[in-house]
C-alpha atoms as a PDB file:
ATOM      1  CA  UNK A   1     -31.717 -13.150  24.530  1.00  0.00           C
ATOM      2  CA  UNK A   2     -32.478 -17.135  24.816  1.00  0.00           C
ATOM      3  CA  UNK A   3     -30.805 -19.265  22.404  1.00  0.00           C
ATOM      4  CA  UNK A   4     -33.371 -20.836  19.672  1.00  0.00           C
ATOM      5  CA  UNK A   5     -33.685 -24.743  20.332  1.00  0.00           C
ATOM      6  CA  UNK A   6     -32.605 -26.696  17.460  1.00  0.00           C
ATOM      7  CA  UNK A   7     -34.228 -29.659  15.953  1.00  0.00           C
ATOM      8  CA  UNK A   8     -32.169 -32.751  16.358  1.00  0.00           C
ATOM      9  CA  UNK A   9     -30.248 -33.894  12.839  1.00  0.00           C
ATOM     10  CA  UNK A  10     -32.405 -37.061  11.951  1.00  0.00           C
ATOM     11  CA  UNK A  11     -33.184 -38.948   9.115  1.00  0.00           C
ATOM     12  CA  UNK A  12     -34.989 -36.748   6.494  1.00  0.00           C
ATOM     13  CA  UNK A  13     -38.179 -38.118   4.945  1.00  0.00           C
ATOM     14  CA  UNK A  14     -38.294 -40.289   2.129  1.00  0.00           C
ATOM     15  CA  UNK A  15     -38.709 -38.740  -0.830  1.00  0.00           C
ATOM     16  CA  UNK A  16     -41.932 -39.810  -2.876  1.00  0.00           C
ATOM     17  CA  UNK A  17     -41.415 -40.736  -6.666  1.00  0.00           C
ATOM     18  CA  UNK A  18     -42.832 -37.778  -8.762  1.00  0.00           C
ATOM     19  CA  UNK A  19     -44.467 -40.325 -10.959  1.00  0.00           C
ATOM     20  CA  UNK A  20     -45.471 -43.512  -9.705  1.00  0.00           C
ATOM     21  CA  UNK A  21     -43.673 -46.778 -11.052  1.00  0.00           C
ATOM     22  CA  UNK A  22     -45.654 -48.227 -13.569  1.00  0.00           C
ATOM     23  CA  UNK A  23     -46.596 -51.997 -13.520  1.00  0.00           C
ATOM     24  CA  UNK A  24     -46.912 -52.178 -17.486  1.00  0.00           C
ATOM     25  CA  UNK A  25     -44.271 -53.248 -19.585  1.00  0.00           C
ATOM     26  CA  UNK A  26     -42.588 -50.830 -21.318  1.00  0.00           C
ATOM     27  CA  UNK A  27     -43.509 -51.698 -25.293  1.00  0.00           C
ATOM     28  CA  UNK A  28     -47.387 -51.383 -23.991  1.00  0.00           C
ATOM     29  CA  UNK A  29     -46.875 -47.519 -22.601  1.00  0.00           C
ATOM     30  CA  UNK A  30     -44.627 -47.034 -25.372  1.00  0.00           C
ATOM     31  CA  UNK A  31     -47.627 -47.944 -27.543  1.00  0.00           C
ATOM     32  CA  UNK A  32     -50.638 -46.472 -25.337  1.00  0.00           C
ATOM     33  CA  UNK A  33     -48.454 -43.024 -25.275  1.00  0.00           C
ATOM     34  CA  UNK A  34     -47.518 -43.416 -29.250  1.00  0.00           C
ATOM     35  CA  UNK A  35     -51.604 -43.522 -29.585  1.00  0.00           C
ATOM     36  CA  UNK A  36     -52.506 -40.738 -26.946  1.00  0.00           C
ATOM     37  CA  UNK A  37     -50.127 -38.553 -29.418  1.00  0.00           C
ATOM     38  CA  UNK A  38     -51.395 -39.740 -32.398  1.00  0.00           C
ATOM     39  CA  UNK A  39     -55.393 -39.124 -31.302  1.00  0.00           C
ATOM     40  CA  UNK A  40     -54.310 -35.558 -30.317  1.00  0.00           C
ATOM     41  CA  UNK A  41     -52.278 -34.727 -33.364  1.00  0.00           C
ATOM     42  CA  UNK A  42     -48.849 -34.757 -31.777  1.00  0.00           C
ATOM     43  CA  UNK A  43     -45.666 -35.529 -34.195  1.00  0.00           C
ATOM     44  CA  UNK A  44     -45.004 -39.437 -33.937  1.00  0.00           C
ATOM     45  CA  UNK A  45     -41.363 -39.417 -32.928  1.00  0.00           C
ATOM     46  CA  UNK A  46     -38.844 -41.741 -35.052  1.00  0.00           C
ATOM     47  CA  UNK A  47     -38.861 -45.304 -34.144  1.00  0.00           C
ATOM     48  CA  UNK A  48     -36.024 -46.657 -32.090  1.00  0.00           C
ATOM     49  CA  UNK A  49     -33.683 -48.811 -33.395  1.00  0.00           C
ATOM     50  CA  UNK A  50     -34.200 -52.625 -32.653  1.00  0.00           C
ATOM     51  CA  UNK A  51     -33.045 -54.172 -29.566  1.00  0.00           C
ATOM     52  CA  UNK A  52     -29.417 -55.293 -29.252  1.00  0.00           C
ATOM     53  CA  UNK A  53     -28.292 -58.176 -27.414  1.00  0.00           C
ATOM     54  CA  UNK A  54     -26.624 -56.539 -24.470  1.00  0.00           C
ATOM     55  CA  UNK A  55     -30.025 -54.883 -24.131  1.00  0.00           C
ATOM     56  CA  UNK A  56     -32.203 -57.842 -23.893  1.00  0.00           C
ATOM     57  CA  UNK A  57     -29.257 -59.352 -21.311  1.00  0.00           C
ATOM     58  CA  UNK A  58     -29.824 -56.055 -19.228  1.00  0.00           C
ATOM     59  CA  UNK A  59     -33.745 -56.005 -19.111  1.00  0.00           C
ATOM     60  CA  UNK A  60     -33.330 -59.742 -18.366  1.00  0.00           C
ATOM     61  CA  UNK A  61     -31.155 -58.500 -15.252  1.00  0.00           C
ATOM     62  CA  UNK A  62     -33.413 -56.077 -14.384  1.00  0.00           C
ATOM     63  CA  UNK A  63     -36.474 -58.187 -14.319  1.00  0.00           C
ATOM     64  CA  UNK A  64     -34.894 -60.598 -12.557  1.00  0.00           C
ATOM     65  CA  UNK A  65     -33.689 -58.411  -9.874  1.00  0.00           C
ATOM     66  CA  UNK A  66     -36.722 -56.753  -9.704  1.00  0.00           C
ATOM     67  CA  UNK A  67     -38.338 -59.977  -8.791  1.00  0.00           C
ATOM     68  CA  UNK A  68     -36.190 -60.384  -6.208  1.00  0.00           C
ATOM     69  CA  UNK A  69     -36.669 -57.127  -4.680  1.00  0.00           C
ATOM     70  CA  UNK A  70     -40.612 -57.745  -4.937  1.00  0.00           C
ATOM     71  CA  UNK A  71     -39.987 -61.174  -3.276  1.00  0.00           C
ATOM     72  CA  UNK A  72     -37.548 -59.754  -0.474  1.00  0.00           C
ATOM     73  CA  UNK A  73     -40.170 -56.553   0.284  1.00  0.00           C
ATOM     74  CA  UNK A  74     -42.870 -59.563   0.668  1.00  0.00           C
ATOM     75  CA  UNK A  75     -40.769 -61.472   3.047  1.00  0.00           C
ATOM     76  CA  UNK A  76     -40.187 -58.697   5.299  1.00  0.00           C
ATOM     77  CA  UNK A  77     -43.949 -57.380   4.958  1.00  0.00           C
ATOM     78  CA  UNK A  78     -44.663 -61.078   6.164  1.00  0.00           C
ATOM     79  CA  UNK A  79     -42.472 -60.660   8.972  1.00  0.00           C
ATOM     80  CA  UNK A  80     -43.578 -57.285  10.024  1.00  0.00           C
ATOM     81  CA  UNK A  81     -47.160 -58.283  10.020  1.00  0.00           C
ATOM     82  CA  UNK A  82     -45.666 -61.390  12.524  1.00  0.00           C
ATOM     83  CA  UNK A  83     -44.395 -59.049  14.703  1.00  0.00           C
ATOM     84  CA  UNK A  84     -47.072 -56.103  15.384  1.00  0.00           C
ATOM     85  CA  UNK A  85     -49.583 -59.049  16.113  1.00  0.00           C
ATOM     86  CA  UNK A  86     -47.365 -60.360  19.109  1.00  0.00           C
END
């Protein structure tokens, strides 16, 4: 009986997000989906307790790094567009 060929261990796909990242700020979905339930006669969950300090510092953080992330995927776009037209 011949032996099966196997596929070569690579580098699996990359995984696409279920949902896609949303460019909104998070108090405006917060209130669009606090509407959508309201309009379709949903229970209005509690409201969350105010924002602390240490969370303010950490969407700071995360804003800024996103932005530097955004800024770093634009460089290298940038350069990959430099190098396919050579």
């Amino acid at each position: 009986m011949p032996k099966s060929k196997r596929k070569s261990p690579g580098r699996p796909a990359p995984k696409l997000p279920v949902f896609p990242t949303p460019s909104l700020a998070p108090q405006v979905l917060e209130q669009a989906a606090q509407g959508w339930l309201q309009s379709t006669g949903g229970p209005t969950p509690a409201h969350r307790p105010t924002r602390t300090v240490a969370d303010h510092r950490l969407a700071e953080a995360l804003t800024e790094t996103l932005q530097q992330l955004r800024a770093e995927i634009a460089d290298l776009r940038s350069r990959l567009d430099r190098l396919e037209s050579r």
